[in-house]
PDB file of N, CA and C in Angstrom:
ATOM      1  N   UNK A   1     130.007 116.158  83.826  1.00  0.00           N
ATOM      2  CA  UNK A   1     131.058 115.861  84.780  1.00  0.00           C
ATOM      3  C   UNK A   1     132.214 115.220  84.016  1.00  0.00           C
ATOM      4  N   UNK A   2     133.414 115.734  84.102  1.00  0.00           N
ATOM      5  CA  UNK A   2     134.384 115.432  83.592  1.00  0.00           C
ATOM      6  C   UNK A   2     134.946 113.994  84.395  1.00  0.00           C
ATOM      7  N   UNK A   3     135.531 113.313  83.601  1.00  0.00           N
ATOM      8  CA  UNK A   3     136.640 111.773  84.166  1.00  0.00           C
ATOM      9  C   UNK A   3     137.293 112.302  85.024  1.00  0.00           C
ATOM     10  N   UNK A   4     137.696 112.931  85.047  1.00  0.00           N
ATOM     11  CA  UNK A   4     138.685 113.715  86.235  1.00  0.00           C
ATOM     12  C   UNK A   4     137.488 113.853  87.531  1.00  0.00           C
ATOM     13  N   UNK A   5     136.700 114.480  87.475  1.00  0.00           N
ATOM     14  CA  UNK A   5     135.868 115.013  88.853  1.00  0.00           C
ATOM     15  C   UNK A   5     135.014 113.615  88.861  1.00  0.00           C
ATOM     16  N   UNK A   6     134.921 112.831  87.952  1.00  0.00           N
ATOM     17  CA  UNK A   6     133.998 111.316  88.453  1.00  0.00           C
ATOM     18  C   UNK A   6     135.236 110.567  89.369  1.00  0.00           C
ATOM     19  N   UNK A   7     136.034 110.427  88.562  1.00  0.00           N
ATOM     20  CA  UNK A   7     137.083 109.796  89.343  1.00  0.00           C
ATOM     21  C   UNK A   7     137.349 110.594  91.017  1.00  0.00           C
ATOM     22  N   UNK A   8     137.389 111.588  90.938  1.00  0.00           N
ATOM     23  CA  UNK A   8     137.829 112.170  92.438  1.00  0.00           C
ATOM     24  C   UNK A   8     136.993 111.886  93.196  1.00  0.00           C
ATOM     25  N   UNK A   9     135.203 112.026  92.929  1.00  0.00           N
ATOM     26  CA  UNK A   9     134.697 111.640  93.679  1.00  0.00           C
ATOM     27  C   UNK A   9     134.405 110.118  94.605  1.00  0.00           C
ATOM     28  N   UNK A  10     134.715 109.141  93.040  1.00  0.00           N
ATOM     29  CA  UNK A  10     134.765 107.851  93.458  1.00  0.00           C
ATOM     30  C   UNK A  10     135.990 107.609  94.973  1.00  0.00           C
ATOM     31  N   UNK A  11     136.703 108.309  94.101  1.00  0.00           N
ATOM     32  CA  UNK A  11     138.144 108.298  95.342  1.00  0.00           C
ATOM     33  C   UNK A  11     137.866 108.915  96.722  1.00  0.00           C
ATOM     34  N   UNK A  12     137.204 109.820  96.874  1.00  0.00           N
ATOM     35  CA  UNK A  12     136.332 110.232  97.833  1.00  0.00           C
ATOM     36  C   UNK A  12     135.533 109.682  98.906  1.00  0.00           C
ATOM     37  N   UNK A  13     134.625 108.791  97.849  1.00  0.00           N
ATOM     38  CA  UNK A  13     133.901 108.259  98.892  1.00  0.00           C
ATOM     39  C   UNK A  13     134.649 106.661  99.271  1.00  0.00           C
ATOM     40  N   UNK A  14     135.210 105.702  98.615  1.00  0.00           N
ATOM     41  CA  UNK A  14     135.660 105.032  99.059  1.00  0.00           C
ATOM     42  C   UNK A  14     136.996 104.893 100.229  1.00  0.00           C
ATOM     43  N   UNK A  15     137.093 106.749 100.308  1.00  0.00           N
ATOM     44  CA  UNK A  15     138.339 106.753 101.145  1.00  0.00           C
ATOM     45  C   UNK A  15     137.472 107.746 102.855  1.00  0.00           C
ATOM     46  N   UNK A  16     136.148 107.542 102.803  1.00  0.00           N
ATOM     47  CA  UNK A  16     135.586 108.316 103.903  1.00  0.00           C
ATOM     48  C   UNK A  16     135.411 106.838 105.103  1.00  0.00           C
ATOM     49  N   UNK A  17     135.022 107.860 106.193  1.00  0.00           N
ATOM     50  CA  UNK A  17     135.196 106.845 107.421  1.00  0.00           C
ATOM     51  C   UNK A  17     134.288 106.304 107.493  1.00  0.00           C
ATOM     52  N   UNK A  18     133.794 105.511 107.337  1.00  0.00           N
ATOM     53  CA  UNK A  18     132.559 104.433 107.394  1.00  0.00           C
ATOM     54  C   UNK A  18     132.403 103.924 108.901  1.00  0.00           C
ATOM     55  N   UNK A  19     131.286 104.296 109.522  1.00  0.00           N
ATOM     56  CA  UNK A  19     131.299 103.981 110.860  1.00  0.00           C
ATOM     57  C   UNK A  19     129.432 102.972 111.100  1.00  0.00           C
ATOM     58  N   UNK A  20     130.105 102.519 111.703  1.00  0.00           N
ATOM     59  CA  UNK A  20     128.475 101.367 111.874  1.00  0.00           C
ATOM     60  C   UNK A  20     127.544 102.093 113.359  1.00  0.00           C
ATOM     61  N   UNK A  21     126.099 101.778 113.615  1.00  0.00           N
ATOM     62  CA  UNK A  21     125.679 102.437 114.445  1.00  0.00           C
ATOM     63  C   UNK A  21     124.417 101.797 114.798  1.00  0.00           C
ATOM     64  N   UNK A  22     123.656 102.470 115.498  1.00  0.00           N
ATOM     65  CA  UNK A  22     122.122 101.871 115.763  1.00  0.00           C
ATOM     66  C   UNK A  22     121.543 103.228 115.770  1.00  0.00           C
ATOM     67  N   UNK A  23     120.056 102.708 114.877  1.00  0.00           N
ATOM     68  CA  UNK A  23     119.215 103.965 114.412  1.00  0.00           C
ATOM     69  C   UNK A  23     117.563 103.682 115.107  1.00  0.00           C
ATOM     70  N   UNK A  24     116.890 104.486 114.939  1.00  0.00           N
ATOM     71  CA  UNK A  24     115.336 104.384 114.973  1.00  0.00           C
ATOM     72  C   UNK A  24     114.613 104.927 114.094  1.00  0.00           C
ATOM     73  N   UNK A  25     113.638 104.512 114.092  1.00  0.00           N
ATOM     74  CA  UNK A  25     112.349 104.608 112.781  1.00  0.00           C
ATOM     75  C   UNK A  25     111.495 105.108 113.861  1.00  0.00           C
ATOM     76  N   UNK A  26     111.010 105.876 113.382  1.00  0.00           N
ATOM     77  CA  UNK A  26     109.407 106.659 114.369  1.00  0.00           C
ATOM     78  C   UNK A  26     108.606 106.802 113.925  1.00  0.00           C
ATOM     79  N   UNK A  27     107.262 106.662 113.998  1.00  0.00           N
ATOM     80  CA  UNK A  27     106.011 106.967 113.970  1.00  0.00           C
ATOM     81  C   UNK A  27     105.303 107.711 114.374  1.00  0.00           C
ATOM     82  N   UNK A  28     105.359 108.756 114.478  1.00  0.00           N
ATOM     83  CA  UNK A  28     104.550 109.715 114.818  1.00  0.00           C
ATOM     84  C   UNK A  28     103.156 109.757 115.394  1.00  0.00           C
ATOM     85  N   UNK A  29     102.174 109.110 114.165  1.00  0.00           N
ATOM     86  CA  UNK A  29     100.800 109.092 115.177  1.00  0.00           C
ATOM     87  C   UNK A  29     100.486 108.047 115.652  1.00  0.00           C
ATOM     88  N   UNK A  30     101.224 106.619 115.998  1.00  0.00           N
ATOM     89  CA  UNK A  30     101.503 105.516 116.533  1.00  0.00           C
ATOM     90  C   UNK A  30     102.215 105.618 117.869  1.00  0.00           C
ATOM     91  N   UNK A  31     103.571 106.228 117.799  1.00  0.00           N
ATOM     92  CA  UNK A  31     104.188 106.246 118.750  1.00  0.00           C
ATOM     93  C   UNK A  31     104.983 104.787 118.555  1.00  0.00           C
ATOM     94  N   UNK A  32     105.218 104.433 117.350  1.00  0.00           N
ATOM     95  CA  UNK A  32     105.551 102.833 117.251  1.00  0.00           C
ATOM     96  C   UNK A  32     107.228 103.493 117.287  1.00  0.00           C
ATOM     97  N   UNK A  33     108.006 102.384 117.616  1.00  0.00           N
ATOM     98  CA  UNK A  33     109.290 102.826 117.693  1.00  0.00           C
ATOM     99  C   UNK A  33     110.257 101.510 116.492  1.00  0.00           C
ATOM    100  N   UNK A  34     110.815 101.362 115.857  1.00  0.00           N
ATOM    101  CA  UNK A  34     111.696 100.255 115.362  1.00  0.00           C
ATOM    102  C   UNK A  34     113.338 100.565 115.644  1.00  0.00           C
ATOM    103  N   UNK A  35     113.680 100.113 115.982  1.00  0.00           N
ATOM    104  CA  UNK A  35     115.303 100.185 116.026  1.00  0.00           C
ATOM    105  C   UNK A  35     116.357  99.175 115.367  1.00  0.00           C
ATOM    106  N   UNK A  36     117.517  99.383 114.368  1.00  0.00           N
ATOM    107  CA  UNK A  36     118.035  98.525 113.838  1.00  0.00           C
ATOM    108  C   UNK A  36     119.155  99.104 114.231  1.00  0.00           C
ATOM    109  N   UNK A  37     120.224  98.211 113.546  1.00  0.00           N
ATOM    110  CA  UNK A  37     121.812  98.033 113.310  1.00  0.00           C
ATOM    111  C   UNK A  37     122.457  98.457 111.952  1.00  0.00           C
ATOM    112  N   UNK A  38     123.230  99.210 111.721  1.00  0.00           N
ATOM    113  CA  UNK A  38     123.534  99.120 110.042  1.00  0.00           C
ATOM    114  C   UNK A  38     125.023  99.341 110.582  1.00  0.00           C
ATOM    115  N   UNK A  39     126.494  97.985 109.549  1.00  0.00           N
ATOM    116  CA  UNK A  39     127.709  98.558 109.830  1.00  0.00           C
ATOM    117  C   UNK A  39     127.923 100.003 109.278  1.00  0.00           C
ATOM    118  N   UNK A  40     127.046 100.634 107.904  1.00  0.00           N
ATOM    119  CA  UNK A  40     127.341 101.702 107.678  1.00  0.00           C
ATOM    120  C   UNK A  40     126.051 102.523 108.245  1.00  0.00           C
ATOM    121  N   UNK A  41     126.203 103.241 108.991  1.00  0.00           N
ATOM    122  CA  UNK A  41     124.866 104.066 109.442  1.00  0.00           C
ATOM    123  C   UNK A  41     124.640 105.209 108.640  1.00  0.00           C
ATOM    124  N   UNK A  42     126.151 106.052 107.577  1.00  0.00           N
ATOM    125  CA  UNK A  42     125.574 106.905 106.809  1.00  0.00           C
ATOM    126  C   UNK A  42     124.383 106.408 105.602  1.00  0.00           C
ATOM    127  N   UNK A  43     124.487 105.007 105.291  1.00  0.00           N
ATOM    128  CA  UNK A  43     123.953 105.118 104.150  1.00  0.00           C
ATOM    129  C   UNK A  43     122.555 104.238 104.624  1.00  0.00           C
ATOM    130  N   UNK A  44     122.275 103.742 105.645  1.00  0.00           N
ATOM    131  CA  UNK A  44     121.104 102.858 105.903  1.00  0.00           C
ATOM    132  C   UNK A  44     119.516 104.191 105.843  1.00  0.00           C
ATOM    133  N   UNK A  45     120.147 105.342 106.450  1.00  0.00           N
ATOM    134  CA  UNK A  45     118.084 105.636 106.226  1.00  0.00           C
ATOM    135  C   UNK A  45     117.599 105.595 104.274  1.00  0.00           C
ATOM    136  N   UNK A  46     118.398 106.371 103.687  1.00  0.00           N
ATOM    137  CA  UNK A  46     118.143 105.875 102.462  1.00  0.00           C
ATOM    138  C   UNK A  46     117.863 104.375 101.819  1.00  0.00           C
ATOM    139  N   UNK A  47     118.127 103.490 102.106  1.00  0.00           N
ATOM    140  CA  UNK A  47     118.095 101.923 102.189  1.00  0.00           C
ATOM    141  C   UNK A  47     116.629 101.520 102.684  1.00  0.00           C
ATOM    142  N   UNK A  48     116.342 101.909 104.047  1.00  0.00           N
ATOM    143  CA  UNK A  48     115.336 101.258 104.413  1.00  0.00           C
ATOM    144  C   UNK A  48     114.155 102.784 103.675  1.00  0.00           C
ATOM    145  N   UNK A  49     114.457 104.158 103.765  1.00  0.00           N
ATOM    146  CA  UNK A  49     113.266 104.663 102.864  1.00  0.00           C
ATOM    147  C   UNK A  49     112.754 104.239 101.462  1.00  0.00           C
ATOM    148  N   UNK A  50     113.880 103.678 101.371  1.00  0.00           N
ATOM    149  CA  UNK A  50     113.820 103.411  99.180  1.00  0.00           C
ATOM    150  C   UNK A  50     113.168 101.834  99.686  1.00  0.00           C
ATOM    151  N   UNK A  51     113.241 100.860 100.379  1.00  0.00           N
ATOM    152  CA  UNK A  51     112.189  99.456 100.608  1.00  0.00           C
ATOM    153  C   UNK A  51     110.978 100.108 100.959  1.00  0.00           C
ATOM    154  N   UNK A  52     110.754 100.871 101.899  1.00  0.00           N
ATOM    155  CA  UNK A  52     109.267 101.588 102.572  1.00  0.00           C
ATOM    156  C   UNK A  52     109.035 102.116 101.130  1.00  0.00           C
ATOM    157  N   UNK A  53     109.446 102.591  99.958  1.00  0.00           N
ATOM    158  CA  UNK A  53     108.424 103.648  99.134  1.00  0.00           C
ATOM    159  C   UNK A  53     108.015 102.600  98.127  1.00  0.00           C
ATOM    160  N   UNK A  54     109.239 101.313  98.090  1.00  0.00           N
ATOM    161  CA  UNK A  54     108.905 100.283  96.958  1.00  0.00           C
ATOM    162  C   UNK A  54     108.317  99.098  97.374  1.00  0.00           C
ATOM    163  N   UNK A  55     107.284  99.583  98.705  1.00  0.00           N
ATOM    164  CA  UNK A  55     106.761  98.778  99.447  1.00  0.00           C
ATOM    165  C   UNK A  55     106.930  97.304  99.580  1.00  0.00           C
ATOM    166  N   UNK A  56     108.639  97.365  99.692  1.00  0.00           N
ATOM    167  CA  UNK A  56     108.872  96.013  99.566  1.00  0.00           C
ATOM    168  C   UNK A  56     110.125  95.935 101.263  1.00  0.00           C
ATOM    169  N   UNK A  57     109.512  96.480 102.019  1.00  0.00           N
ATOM    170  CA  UNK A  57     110.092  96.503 103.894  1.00  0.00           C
ATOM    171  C   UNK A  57     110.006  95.095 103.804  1.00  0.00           C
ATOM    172  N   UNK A  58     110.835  94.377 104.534  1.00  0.00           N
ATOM    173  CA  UNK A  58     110.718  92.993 105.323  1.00  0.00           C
ATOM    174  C   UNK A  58     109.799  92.959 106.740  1.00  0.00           C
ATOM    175  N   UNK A  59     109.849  93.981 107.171  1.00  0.00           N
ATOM    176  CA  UNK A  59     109.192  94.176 108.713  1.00  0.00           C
ATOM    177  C   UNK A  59     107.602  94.872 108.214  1.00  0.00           C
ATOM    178  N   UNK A  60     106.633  93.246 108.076  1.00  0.00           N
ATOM    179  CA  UNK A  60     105.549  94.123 107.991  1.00  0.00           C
ATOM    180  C   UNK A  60     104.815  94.985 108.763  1.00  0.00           C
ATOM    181  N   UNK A  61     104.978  95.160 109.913  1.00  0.00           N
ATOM    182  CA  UNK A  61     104.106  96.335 110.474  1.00  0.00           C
ATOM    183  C   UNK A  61     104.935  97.612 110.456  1.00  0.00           C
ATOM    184  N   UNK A  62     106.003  98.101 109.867  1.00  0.00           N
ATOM    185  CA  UNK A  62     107.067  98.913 109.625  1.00  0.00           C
ATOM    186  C   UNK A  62     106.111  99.333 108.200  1.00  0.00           C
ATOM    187  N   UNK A  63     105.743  98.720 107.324  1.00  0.00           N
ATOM    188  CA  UNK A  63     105.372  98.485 105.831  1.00  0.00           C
ATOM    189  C   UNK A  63     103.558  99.138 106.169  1.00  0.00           C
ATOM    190  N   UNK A  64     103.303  98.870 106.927  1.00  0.00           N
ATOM    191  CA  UNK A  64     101.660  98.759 106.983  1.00  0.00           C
ATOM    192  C   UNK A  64     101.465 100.069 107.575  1.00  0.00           C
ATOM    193  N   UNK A  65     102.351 100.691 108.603  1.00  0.00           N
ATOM    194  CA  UNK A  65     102.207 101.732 109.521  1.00  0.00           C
ATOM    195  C   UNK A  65     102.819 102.601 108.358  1.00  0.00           C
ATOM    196  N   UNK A  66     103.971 102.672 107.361  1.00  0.00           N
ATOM    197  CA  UNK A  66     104.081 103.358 106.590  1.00  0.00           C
ATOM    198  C   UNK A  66     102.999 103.763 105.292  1.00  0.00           C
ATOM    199  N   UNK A  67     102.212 102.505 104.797  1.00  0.00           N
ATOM    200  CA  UNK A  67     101.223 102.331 103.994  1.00  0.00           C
ATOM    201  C   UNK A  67     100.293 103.244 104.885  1.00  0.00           C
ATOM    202  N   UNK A  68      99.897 103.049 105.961  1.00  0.00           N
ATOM    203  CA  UNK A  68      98.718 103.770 106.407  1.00  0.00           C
ATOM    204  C   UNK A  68      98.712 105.394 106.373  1.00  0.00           C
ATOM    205  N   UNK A  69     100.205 105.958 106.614  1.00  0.00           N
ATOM    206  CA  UNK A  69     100.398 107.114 107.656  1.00  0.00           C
ATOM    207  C   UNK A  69     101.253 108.094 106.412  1.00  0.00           C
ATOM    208  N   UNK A  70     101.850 107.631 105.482  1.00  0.00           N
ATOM    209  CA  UNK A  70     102.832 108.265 104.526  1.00  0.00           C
ATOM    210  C   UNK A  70     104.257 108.515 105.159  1.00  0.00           C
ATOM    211  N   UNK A  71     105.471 108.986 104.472  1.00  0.00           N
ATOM    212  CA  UNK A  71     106.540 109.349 104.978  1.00  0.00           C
ATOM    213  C   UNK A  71     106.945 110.703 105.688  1.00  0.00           C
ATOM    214  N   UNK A  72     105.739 111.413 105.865  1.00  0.00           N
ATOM    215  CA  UNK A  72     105.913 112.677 106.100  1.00  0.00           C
ATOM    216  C   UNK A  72     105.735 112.533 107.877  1.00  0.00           C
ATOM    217  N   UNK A  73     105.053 111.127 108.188  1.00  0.00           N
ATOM    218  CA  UNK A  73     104.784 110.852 109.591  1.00  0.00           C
ATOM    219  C   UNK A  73     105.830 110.077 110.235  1.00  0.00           C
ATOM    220  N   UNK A  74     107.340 109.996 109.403  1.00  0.00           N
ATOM    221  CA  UNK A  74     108.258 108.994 110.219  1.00  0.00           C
ATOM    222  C   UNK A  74     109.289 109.986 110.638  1.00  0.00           C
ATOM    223  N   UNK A  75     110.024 109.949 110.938  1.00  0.00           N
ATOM    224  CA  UNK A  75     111.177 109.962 111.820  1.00  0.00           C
ATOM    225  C   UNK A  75     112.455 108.965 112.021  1.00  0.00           C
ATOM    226  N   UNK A  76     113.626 109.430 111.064  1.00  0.00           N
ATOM    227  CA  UNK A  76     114.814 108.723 111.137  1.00  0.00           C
ATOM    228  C   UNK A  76     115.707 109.265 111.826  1.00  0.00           C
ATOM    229  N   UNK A  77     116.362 108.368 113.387  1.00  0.00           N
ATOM    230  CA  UNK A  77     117.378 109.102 114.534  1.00  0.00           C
ATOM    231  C   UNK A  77     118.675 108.127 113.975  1.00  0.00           C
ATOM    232  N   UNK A  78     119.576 108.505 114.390  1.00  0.00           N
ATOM    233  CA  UNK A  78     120.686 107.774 114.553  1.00  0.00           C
ATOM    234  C   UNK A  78     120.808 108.253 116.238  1.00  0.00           C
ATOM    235  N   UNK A  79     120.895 106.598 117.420  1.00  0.00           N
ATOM    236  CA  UNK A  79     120.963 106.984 118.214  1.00  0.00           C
ATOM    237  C   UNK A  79     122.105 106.556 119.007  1.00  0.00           C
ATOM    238  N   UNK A  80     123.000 105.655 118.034  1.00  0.00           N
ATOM    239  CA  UNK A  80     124.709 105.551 118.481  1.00  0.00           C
ATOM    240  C   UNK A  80     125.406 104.884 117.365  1.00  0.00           C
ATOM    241  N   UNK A  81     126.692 105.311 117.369  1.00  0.00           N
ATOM    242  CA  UNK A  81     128.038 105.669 116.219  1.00  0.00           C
ATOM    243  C   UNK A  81     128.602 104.803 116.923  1.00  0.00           C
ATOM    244  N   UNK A  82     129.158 103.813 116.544  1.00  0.00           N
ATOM    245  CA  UNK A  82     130.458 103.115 116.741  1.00  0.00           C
ATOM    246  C   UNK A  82     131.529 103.098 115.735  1.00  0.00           C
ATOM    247  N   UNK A  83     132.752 103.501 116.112  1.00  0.00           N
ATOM    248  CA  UNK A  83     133.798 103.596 115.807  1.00  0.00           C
ATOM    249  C   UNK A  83     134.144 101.909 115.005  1.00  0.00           C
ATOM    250  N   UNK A  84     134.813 101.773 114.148  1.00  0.00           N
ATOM    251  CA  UNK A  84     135.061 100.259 113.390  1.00  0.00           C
ATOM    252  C   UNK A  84     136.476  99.888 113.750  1.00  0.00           C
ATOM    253  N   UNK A  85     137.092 101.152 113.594  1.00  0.00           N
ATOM    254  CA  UNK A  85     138.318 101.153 114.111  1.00  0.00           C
ATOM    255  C   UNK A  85     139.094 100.757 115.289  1.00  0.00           C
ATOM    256  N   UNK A  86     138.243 101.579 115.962  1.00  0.00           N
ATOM    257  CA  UNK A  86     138.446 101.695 117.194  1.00  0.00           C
ATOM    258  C   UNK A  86     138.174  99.902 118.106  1.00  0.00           C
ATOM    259  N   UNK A  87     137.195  99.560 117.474  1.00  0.00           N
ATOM    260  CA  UNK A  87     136.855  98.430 118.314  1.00  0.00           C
ATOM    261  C   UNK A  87     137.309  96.966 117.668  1.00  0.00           C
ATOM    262  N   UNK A  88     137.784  97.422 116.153  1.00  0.00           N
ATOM    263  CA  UNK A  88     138.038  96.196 115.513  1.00  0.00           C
ATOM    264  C   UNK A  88     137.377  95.180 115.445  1.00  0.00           C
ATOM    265  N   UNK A  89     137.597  93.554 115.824  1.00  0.00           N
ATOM    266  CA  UNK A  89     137.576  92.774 115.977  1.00  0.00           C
ATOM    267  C   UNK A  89     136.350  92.363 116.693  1.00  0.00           C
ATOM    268  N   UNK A  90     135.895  93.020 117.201  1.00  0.00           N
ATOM    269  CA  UNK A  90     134.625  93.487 118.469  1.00  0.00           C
ATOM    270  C   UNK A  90     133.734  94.027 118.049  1.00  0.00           C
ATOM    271  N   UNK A  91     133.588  94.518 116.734  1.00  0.00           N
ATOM    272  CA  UNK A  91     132.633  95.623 116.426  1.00  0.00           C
ATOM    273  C   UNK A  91     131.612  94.723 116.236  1.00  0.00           C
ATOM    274  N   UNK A  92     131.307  93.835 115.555  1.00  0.00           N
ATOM    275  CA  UNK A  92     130.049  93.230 115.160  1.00  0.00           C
ATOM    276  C   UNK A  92     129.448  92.767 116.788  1.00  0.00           C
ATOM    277  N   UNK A  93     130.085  92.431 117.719  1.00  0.00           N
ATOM    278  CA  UNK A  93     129.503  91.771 118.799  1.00  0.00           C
ATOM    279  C   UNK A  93     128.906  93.624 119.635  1.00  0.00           C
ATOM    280  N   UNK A  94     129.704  94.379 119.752  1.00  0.00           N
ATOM    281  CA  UNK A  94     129.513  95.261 120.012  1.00  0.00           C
ATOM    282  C   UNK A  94     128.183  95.563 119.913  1.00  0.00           C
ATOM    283  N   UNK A  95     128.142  95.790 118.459  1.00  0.00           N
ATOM    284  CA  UNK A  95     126.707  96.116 117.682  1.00  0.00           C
ATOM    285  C   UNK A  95     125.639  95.678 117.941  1.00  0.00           C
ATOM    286  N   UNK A  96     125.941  94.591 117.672  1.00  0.00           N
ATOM    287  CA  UNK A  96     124.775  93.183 118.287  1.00  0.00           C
ATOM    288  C   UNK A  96     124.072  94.047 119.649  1.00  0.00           C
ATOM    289  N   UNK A  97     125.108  93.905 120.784  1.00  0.00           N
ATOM    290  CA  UNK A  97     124.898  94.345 121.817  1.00  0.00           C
ATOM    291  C   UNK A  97     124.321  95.679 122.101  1.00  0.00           C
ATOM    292  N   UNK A  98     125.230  96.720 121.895  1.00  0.00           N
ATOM    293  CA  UNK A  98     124.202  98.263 121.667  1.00  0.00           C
ATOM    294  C   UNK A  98     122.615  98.026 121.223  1.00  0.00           C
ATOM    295  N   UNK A  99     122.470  97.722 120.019  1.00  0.00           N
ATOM    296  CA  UNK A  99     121.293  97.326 119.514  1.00  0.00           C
ATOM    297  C   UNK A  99     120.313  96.681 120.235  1.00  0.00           C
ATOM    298  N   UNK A 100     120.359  95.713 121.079  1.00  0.00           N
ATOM    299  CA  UNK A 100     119.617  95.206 122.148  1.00  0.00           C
ATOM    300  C   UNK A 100     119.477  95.887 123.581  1.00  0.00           C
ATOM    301  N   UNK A 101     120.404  96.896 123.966  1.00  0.00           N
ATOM    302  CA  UNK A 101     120.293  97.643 124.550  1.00  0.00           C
ATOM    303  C   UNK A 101     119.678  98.313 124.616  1.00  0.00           C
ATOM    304  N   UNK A 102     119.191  98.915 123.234  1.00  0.00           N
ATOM    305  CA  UNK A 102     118.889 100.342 122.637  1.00  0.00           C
ATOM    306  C   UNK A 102     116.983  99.600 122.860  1.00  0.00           C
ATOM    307  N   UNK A 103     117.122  98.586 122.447  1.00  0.00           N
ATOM    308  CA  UNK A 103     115.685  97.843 121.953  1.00  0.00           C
ATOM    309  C   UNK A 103     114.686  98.018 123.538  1.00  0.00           C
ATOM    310  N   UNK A 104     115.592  97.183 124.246  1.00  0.00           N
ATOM    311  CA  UNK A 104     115.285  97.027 125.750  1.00  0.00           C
ATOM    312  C   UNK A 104     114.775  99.047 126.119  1.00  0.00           C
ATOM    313  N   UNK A 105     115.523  99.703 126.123  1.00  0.00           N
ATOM    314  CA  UNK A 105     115.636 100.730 126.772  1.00  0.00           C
ATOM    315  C   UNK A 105     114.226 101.411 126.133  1.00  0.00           C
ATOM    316  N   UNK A 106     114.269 101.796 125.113  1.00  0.00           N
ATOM    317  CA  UNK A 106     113.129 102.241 123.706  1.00  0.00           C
ATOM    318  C   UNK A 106     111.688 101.263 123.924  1.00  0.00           C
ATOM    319  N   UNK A 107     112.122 100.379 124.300  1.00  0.00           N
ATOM    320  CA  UNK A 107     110.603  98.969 124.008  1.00  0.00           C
ATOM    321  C   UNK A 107     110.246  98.505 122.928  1.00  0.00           C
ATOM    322  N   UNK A 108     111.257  98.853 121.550  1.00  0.00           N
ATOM    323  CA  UNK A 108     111.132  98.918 120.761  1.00  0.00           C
ATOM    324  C   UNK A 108     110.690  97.906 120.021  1.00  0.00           C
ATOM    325  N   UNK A 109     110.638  97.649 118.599  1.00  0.00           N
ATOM    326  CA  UNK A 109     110.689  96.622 117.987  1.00  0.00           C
ATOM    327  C   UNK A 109     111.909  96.535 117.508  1.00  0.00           C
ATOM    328  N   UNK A 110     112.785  95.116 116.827  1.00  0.00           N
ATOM    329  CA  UNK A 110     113.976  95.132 116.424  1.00  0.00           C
ATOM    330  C   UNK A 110     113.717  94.750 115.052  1.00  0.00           C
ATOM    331  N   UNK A 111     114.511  95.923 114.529  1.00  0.00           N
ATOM    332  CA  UNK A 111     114.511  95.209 112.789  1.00  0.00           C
ATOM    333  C   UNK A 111     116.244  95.061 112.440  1.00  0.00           C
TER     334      UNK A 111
END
């Protein structure tokens, strides 16, 4: 890769829309549900798969149900996009909020 095409890409991604969201983790032969918050939602399932494989999750029954079952039994949703823009100033409370919504509605666990 040439300086030229490293550089474009860098320029690339620091110039894409970064939008925050609330996701779920699934379990398949559990039926266990987890739901979190990430301000960037493109880059969080990679984040929490790379802690689950370096078995170093903060949420141990997230860690234990993965230890038991492998990754071939989870399931990563994104199940709402919030705009950063759009809400500004609001977004983190926003989030907060969706997220507990999402928890309540799902029965979930909150990570």
């Amino acid at each position: 890769m040439s300086a030229a095409d490293r550089k474009a890409q860098i320029d690339a991604y620091k110039e894409r829309k970064v939008e925050g969201g609330v996701y779920a983790v699934r379990c398949a032969p559990t039926g266990a549900v987890w739901v979190g918050r990430a301000p960037d939602i493109a880059t969080i399932r990679n984040r929490v798969w790379f802690t689950l494989r370096q078995g170093s999750n903060t949420h141990r029954a997230l860690q234990e149900a993965w230890n038991a079952h492998g990754p071939e039994a989870f399931a990563f949703e994104v199940l709402e996009v919030l705009d950063r823009a759009e809400l500004a100033l609001a977004f983190d409370r926003e989030l907060k909020k969706r997220h507990a919504a999402w928890v309540d509605e799902l029965g979930a666990t909150s990570i």
